[in-house]
PDB file of N, CA and C in Angstrom:
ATOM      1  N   UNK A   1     -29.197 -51.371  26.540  1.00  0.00           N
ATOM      2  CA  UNK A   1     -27.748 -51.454  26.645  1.00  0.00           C
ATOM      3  C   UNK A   1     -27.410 -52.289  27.876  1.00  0.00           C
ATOM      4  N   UNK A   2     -26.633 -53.526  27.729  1.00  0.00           N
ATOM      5  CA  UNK A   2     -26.223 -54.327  28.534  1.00  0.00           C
ATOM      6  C   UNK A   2     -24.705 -53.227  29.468  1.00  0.00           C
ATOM      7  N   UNK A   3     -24.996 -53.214  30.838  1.00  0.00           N
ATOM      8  CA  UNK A   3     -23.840 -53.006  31.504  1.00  0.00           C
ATOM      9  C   UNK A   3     -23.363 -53.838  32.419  1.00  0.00           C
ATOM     10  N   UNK A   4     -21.920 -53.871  32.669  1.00  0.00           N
ATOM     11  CA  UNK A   4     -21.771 -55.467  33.714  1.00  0.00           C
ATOM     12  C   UNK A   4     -20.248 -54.608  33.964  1.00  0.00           C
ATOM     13  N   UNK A   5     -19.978 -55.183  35.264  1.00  0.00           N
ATOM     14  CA  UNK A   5     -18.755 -54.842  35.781  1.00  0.00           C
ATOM     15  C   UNK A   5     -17.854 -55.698  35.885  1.00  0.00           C
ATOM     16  N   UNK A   6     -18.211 -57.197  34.809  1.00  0.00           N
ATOM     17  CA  UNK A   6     -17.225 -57.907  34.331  1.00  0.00           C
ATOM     18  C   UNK A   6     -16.732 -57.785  32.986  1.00  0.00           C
ATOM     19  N   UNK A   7     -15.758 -58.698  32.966  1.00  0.00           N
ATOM     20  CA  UNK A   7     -15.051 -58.824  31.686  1.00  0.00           C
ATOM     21  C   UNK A   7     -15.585 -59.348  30.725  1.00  0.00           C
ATOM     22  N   UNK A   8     -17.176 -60.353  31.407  1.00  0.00           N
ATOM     23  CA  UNK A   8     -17.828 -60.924  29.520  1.00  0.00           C
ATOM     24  C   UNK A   8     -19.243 -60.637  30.258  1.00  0.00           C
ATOM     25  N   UNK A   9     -19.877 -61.299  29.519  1.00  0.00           N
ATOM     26  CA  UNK A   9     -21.665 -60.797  29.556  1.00  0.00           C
ATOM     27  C   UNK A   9     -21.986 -62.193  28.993  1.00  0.00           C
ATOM     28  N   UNK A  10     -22.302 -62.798  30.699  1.00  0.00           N
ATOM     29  CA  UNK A  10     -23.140 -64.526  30.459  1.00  0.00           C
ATOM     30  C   UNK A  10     -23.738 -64.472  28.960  1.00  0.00           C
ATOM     31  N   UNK A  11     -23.727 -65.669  28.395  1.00  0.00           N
ATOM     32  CA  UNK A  11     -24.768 -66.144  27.270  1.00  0.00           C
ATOM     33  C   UNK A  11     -24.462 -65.157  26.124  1.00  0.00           C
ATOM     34  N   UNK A  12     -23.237 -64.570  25.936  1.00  0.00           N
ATOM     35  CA  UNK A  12     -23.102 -63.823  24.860  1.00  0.00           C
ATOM     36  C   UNK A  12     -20.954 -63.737  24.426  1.00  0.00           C
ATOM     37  N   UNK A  13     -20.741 -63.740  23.287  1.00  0.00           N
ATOM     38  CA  UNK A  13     -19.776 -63.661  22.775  1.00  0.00           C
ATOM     39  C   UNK A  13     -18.937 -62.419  22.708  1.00  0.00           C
ATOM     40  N   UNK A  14     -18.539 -61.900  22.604  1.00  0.00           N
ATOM     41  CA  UNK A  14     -17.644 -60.317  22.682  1.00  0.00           C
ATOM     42  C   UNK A  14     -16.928 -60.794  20.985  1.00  0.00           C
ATOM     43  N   UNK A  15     -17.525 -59.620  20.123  1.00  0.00           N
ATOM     44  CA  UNK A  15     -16.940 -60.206  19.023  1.00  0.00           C
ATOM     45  C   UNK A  15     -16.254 -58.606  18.279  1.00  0.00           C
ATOM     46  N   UNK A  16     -16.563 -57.835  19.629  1.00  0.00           N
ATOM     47  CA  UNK A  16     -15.219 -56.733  18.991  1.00  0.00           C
ATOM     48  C   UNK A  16     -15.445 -55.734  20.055  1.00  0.00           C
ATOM     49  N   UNK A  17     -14.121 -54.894  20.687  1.00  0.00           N
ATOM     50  CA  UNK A  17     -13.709 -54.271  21.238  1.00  0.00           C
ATOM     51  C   UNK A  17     -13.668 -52.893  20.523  1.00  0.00           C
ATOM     52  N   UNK A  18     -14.987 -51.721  21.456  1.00  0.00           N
ATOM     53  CA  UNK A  18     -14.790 -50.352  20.386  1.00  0.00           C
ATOM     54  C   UNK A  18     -14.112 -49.231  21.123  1.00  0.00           C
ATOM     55  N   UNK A  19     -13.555 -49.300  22.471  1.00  0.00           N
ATOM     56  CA  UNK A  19     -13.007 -48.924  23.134  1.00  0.00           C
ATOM     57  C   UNK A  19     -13.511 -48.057  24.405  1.00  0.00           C
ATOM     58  N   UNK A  20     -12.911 -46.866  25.076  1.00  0.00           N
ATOM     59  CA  UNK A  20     -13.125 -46.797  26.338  1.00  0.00           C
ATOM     60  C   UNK A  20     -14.346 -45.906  25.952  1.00  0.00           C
ATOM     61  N   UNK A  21     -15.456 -46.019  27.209  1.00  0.00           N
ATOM     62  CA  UNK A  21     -16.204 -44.869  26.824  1.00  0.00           C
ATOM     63  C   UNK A  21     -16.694 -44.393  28.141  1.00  0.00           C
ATOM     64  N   UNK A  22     -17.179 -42.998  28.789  1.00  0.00           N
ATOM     65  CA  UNK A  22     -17.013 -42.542  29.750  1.00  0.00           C
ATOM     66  C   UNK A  22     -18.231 -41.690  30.044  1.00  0.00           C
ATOM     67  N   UNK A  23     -18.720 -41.417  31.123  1.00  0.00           N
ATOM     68  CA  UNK A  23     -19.856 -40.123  31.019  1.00  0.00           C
ATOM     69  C   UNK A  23     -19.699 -39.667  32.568  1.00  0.00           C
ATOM     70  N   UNK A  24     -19.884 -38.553  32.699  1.00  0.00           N
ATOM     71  CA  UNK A  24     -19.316 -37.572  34.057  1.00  0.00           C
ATOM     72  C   UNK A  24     -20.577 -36.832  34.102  1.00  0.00           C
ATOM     73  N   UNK A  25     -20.517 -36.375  34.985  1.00  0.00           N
ATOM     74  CA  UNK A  25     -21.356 -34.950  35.755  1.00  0.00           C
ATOM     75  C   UNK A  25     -21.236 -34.609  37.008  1.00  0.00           C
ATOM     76  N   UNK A  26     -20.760 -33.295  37.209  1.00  0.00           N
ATOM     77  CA  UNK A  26     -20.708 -32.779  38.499  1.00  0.00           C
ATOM     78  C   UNK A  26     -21.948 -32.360  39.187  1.00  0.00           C
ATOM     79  N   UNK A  27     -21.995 -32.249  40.043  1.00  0.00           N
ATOM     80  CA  UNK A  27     -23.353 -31.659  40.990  1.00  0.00           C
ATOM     81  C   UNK A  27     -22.976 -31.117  42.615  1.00  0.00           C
ATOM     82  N   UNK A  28     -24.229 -30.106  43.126  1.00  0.00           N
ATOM     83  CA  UNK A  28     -23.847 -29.554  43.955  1.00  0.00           C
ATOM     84  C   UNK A  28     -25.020 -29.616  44.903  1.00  0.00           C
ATOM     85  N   UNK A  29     -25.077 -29.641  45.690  1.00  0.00           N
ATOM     86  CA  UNK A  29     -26.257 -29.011  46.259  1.00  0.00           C
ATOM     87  C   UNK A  29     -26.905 -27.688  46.761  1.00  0.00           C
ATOM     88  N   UNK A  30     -27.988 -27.587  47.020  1.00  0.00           N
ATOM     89  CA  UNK A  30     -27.755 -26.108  47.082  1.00  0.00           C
ATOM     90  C   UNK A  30     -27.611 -25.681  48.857  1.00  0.00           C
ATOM     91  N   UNK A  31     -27.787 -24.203  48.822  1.00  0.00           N
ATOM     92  CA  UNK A  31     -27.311 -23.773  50.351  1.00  0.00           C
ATOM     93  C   UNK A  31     -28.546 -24.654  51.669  1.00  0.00           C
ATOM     94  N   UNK A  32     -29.811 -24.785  51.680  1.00  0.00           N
ATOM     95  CA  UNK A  32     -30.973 -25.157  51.855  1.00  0.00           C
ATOM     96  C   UNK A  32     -29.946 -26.715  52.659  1.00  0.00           C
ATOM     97  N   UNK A  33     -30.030 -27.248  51.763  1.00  0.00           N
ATOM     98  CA  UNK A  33     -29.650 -28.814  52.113  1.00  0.00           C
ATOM     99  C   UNK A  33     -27.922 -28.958  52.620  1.00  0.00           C
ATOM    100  N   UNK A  34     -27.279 -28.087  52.366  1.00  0.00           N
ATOM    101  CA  UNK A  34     -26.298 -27.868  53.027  1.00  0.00           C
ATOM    102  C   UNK A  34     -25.773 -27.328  54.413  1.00  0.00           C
ATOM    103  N   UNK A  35     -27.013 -26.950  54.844  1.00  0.00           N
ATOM    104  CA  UNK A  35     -27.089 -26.226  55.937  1.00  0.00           C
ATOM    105  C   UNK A  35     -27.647 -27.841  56.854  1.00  0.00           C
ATOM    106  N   UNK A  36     -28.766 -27.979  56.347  1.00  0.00           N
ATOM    107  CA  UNK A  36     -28.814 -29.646  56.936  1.00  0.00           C
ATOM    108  C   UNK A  36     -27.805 -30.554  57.016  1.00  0.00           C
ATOM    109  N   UNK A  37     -27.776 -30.841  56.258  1.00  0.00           N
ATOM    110  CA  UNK A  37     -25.969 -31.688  56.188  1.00  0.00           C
ATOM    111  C   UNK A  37     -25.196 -31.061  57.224  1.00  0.00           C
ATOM    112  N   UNK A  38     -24.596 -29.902  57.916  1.00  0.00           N
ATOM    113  CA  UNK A  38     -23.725 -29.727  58.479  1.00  0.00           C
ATOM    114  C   UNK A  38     -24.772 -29.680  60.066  1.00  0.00           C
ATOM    115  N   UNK A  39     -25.766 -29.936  60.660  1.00  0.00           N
ATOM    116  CA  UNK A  39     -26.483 -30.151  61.119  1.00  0.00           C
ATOM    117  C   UNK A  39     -26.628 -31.405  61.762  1.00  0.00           C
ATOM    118  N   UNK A  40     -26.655 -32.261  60.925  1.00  0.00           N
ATOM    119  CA  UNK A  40     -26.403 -34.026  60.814  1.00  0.00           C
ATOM    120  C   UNK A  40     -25.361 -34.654  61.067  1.00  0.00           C
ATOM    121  N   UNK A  41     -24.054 -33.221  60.462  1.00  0.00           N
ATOM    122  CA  UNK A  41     -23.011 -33.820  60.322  1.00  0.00           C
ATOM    123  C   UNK A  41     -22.674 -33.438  62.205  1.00  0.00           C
ATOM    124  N   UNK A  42     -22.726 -32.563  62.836  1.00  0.00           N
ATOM    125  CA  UNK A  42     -23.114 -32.324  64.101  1.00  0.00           C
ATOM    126  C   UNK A  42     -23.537 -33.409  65.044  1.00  0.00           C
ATOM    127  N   UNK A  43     -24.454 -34.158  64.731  1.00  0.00           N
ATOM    128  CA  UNK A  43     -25.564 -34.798  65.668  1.00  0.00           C
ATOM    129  C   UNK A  43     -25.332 -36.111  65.453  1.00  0.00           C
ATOM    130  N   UNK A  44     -24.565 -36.705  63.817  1.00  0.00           N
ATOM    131  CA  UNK A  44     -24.630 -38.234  63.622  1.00  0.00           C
ATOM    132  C   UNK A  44     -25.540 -38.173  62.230  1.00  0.00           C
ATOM    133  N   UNK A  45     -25.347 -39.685  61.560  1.00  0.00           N
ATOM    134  CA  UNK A  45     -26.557 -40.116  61.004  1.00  0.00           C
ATOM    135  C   UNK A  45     -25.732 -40.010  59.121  1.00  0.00           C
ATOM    136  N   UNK A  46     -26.781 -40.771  58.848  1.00  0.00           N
ATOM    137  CA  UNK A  46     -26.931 -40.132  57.027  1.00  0.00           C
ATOM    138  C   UNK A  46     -27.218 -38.741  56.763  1.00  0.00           C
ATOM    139  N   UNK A  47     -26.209 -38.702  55.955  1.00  0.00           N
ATOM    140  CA  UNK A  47     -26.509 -37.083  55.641  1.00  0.00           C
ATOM    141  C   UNK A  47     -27.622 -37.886  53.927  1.00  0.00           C
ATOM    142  N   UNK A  48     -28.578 -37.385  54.252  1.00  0.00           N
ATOM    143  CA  UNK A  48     -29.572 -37.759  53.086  1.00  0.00           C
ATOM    144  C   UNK A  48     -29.667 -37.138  51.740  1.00  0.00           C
ATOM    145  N   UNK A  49     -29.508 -35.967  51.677  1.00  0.00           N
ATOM    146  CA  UNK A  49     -29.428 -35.428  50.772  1.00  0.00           C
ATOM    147  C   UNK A  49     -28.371 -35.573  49.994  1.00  0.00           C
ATOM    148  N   UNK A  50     -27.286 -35.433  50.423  1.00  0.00           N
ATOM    149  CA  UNK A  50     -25.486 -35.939  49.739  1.00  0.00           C
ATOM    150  C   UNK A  50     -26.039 -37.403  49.285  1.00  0.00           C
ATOM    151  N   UNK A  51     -26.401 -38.162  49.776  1.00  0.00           N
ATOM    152  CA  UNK A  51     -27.314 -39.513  49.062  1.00  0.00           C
ATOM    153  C   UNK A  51     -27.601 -39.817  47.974  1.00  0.00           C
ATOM    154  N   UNK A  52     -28.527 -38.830  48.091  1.00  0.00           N
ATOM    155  CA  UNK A  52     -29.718 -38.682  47.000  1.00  0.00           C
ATOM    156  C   UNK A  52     -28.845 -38.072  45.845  1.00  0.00           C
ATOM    157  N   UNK A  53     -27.879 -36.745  46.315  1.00  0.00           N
ATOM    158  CA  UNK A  53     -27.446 -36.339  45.341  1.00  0.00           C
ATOM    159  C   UNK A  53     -26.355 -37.094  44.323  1.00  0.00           C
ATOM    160  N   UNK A  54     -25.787 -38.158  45.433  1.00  0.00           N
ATOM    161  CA  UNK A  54     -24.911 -39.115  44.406  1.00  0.00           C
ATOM    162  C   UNK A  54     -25.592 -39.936  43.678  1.00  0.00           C
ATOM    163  N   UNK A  55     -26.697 -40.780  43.969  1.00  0.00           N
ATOM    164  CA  UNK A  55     -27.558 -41.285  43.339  1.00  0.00           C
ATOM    165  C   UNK A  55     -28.092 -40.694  41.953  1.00  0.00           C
ATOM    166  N   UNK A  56     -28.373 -40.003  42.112  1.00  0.00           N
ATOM    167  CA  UNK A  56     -29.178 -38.859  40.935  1.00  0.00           C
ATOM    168  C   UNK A  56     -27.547 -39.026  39.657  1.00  0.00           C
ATOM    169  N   UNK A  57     -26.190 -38.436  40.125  1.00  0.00           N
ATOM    170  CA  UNK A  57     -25.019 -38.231  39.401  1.00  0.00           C
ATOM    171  C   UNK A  57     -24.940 -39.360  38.990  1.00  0.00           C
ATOM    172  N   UNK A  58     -24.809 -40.747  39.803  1.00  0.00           N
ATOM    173  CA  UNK A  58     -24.189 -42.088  39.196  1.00  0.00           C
ATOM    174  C   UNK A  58     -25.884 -42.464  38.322  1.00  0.00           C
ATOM    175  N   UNK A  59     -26.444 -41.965  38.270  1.00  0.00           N
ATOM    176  CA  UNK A  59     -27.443 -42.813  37.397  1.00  0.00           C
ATOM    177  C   UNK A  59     -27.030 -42.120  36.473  1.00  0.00           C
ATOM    178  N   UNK A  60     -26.905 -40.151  36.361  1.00  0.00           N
ATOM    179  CA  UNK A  60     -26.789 -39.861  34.799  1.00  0.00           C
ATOM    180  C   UNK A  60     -25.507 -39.873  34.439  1.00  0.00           C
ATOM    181  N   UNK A  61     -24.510 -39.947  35.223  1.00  0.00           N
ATOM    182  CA  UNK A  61     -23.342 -40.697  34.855  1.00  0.00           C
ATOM    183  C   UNK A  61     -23.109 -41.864  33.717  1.00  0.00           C
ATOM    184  N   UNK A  62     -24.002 -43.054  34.638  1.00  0.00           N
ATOM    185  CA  UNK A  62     -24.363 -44.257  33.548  1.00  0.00           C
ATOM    186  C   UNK A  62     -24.883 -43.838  32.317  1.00  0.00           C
ATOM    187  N   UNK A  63     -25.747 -42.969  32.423  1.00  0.00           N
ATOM    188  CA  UNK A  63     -26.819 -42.926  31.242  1.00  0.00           C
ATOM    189  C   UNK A  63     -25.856 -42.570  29.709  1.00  0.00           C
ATOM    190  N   UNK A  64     -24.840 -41.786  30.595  1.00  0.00           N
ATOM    191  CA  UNK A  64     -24.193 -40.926  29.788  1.00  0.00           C
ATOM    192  C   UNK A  64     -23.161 -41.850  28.743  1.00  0.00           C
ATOM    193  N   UNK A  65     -22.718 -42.655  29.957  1.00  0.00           N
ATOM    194  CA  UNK A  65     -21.827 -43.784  29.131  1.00  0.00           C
ATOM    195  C   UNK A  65     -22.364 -44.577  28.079  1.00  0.00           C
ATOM    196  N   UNK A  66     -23.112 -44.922  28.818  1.00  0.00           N
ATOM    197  CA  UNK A  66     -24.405 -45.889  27.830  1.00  0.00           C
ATOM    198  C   UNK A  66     -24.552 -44.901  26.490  1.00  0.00           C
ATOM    199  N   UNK A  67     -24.989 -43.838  26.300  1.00  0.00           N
ATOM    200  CA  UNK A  67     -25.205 -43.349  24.965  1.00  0.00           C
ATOM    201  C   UNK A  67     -23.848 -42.892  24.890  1.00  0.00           C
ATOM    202  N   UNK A  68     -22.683 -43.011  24.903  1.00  0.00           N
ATOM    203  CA  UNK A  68     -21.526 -43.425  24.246  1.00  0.00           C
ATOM    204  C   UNK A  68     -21.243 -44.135  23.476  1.00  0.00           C
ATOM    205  N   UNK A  69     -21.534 -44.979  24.180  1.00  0.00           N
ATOM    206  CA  UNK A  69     -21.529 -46.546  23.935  1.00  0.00           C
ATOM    207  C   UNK A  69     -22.304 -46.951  22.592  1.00  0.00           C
ATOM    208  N   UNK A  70     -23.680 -46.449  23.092  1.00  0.00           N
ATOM    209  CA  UNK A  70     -24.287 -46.778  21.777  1.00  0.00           C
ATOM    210  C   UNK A  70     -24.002 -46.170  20.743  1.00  0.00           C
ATOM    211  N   UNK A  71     -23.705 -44.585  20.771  1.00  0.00           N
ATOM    212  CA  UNK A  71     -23.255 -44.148  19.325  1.00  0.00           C
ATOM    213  C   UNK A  71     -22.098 -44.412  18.585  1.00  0.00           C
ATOM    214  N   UNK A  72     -21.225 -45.557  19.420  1.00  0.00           N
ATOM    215  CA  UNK A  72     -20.677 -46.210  18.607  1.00  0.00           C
ATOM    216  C   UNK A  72     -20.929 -47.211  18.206  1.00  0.00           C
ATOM    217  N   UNK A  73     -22.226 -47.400  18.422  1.00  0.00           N
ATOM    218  CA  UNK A  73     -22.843 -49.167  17.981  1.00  0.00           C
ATOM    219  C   UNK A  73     -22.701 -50.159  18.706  1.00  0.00           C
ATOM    220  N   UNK A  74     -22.255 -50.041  20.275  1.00  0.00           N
ATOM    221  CA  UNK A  74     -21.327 -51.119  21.359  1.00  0.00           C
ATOM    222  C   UNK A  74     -23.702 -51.476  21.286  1.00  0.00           C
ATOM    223  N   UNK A  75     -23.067 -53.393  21.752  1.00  0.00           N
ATOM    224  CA  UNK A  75     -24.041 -53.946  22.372  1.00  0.00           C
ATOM    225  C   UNK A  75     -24.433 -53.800  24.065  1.00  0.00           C
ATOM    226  N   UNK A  76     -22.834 -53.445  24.526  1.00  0.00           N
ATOM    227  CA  UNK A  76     -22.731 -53.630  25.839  1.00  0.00           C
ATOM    228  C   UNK A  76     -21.348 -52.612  26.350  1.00  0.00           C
ATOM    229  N   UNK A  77     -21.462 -52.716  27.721  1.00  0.00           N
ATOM    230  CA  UNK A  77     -20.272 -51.976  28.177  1.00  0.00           C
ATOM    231  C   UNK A  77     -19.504 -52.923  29.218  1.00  0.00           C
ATOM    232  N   UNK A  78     -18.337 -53.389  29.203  1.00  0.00           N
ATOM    233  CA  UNK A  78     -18.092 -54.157  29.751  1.00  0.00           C
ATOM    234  C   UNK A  78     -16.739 -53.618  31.039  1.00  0.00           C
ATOM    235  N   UNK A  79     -16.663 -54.629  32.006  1.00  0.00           N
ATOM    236  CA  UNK A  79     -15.687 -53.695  32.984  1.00  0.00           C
ATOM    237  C   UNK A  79     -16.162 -52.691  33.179  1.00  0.00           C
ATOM    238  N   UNK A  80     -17.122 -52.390  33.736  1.00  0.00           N
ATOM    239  CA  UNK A  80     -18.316 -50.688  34.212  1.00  0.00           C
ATOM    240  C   UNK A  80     -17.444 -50.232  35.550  1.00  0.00           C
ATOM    241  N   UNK A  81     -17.433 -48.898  35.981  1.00  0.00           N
ATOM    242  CA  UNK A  81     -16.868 -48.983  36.574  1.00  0.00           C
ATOM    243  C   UNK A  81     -17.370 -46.865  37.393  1.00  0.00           C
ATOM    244  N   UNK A  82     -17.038 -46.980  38.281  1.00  0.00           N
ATOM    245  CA  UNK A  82     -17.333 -45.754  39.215  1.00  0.00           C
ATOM    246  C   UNK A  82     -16.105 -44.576  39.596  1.00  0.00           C
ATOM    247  N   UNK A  83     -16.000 -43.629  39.753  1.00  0.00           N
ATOM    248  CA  UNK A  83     -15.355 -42.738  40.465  1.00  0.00           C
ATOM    249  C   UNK A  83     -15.601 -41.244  40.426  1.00  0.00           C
ATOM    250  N   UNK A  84     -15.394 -41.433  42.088  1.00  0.00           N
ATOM    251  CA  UNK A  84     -15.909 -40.228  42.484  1.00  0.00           C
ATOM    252  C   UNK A  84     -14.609 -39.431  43.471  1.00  0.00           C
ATOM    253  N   UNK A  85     -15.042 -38.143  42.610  1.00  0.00           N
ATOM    254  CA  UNK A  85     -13.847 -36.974  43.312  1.00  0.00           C
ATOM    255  C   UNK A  85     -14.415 -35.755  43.660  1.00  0.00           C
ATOM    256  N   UNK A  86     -13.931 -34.921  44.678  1.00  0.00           N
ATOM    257  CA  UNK A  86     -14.317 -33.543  45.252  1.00  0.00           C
ATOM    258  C   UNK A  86     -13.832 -32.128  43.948  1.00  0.00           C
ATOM    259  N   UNK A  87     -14.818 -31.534  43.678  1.00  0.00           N
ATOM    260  CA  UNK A  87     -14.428 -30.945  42.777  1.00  0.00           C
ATOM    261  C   UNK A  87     -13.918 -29.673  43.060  1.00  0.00           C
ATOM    262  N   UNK A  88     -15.074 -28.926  44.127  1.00  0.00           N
ATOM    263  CA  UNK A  88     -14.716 -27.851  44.869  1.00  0.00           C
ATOM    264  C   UNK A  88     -15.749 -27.968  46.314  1.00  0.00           C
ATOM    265  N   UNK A  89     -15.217 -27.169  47.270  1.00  0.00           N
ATOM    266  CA  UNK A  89     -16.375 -27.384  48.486  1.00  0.00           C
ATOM    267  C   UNK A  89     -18.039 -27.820  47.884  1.00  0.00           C
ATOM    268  N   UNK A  90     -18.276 -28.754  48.096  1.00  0.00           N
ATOM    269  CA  UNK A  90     -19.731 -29.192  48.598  1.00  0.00           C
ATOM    270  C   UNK A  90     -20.091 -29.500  46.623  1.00  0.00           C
ATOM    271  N   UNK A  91     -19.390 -30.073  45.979  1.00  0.00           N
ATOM    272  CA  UNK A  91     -19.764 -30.542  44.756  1.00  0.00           C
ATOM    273  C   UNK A  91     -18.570 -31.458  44.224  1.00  0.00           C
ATOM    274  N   UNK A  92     -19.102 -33.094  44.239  1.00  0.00           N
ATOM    275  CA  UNK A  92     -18.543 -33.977  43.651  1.00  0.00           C
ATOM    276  C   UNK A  92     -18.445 -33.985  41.955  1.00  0.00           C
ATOM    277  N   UNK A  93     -17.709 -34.676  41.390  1.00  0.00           N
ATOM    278  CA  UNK A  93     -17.726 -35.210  40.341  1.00  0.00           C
ATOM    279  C   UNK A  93     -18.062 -36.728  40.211  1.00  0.00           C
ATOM    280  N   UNK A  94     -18.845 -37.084  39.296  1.00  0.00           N
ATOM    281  CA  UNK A  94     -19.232 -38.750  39.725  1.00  0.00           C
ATOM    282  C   UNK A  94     -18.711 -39.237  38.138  1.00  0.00           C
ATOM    283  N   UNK A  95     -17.860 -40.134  38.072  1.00  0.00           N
ATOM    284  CA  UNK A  95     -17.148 -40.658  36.400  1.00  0.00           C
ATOM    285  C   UNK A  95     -17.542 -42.296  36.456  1.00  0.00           C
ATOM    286  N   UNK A  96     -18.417 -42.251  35.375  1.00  0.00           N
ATOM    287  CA  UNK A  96     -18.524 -43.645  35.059  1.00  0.00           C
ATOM    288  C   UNK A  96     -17.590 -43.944  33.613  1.00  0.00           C
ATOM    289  N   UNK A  97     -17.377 -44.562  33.227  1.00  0.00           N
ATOM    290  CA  UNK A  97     -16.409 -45.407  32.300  1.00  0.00           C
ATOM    291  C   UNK A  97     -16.418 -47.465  32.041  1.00  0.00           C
ATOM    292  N   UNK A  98     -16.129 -47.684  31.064  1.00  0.00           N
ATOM    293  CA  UNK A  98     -15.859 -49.145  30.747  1.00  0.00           C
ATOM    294  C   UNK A  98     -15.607 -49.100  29.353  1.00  0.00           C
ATOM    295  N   UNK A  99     -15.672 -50.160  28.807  1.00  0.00           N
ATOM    296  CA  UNK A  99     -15.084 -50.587  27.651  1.00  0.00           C
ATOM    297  C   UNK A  99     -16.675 -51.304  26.653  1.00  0.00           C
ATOM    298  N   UNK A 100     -16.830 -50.276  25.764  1.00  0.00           N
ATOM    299  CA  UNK A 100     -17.957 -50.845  24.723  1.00  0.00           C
ATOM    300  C   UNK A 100     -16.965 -52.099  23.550  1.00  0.00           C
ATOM    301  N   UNK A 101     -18.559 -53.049  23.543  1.00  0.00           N
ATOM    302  CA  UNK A 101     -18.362 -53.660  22.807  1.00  0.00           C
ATOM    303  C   UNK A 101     -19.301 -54.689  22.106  1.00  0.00           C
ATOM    304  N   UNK A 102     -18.822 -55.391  21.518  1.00  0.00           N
ATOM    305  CA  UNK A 102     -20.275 -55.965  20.525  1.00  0.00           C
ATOM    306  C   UNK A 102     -20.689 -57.266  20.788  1.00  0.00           C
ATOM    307  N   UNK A 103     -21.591 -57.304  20.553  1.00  0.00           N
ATOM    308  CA  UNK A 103     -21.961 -59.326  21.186  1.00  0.00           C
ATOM    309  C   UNK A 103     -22.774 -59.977  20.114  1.00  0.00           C
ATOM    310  N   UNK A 104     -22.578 -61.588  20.471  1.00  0.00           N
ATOM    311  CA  UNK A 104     -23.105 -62.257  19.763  1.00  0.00           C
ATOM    312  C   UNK A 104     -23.809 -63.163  20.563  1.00  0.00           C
ATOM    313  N   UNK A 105     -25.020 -63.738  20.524  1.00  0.00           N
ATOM    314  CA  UNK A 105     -25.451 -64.781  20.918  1.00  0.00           C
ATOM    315  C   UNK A 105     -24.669 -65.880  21.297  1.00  0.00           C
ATOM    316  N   UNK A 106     -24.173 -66.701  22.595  1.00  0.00           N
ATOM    317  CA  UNK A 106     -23.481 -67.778  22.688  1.00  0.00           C
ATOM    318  C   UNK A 106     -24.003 -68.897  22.086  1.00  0.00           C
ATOM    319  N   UNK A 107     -23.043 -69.635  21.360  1.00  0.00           N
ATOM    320  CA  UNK A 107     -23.962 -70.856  21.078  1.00  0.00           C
ATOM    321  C   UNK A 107     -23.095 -72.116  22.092  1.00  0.00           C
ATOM    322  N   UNK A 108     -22.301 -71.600  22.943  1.00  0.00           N
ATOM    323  CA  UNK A 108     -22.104 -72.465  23.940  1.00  0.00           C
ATOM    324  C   UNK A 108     -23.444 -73.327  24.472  1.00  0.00           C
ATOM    325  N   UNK A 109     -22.961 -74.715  24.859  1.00  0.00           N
ATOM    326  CA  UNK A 109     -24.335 -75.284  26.021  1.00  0.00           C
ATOM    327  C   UNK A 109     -23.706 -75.996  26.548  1.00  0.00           C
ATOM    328  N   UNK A 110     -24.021 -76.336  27.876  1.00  0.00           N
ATOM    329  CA  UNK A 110     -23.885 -77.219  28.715  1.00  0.00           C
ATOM    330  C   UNK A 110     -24.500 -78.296  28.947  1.00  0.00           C
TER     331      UNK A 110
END
């Protein structure tokens, strides 16, 4: 599954629009790494774990969109896009979203 956070996808045609498609997951960390974090948050620095833990959300975030996407048959997701909100103390929500759609080989050349 092609994802791009533009409006077309080099070397390919957009030959239909299947509409918005989205994938979320919240996450938390647990007490262990939270206790670090406020530790860090004390002293300076990356809090590492809050990191890791957004990392982990925006990948299955994507993943999630992506098999959206595909079960509607999209080639690609176009306009990709991120957001992230506080859901309750010490657990984000991470929302990926864009617009599936279908492609064709360009037969443009230069």
């Amino acid at each position: 599954m092609i994802v791009v956070n533009t409006d077309f996808v080099v070397g390919y045609e957009i030959t239909g629009m299947l509409g918005l498609v989205r994938g979320n997951t919240i996450r938390a960390k647990h007490v262990g790494k939270d206790i670090m974090a406020r530790v860090t948050q004390i002293f300076g620095g990356e809090i590492t774990g809050y990191t890791e833990m957004l990392d982990e959300a925006r990948e299955e975030a994507l993943g999630r969109m992506a098999a959206q996407a595909q079960a509607l048959g999209a080639d690609a997701v176009i306009n990709a896009r991120f957001s992230t909100s506080a859901i309750m103390e010490n657990a984000a929500e991470v929302l990926a979203y864009g617009t599936a759609v279908t492609l064709i080989a360009s037969s443009y050349t230069q």
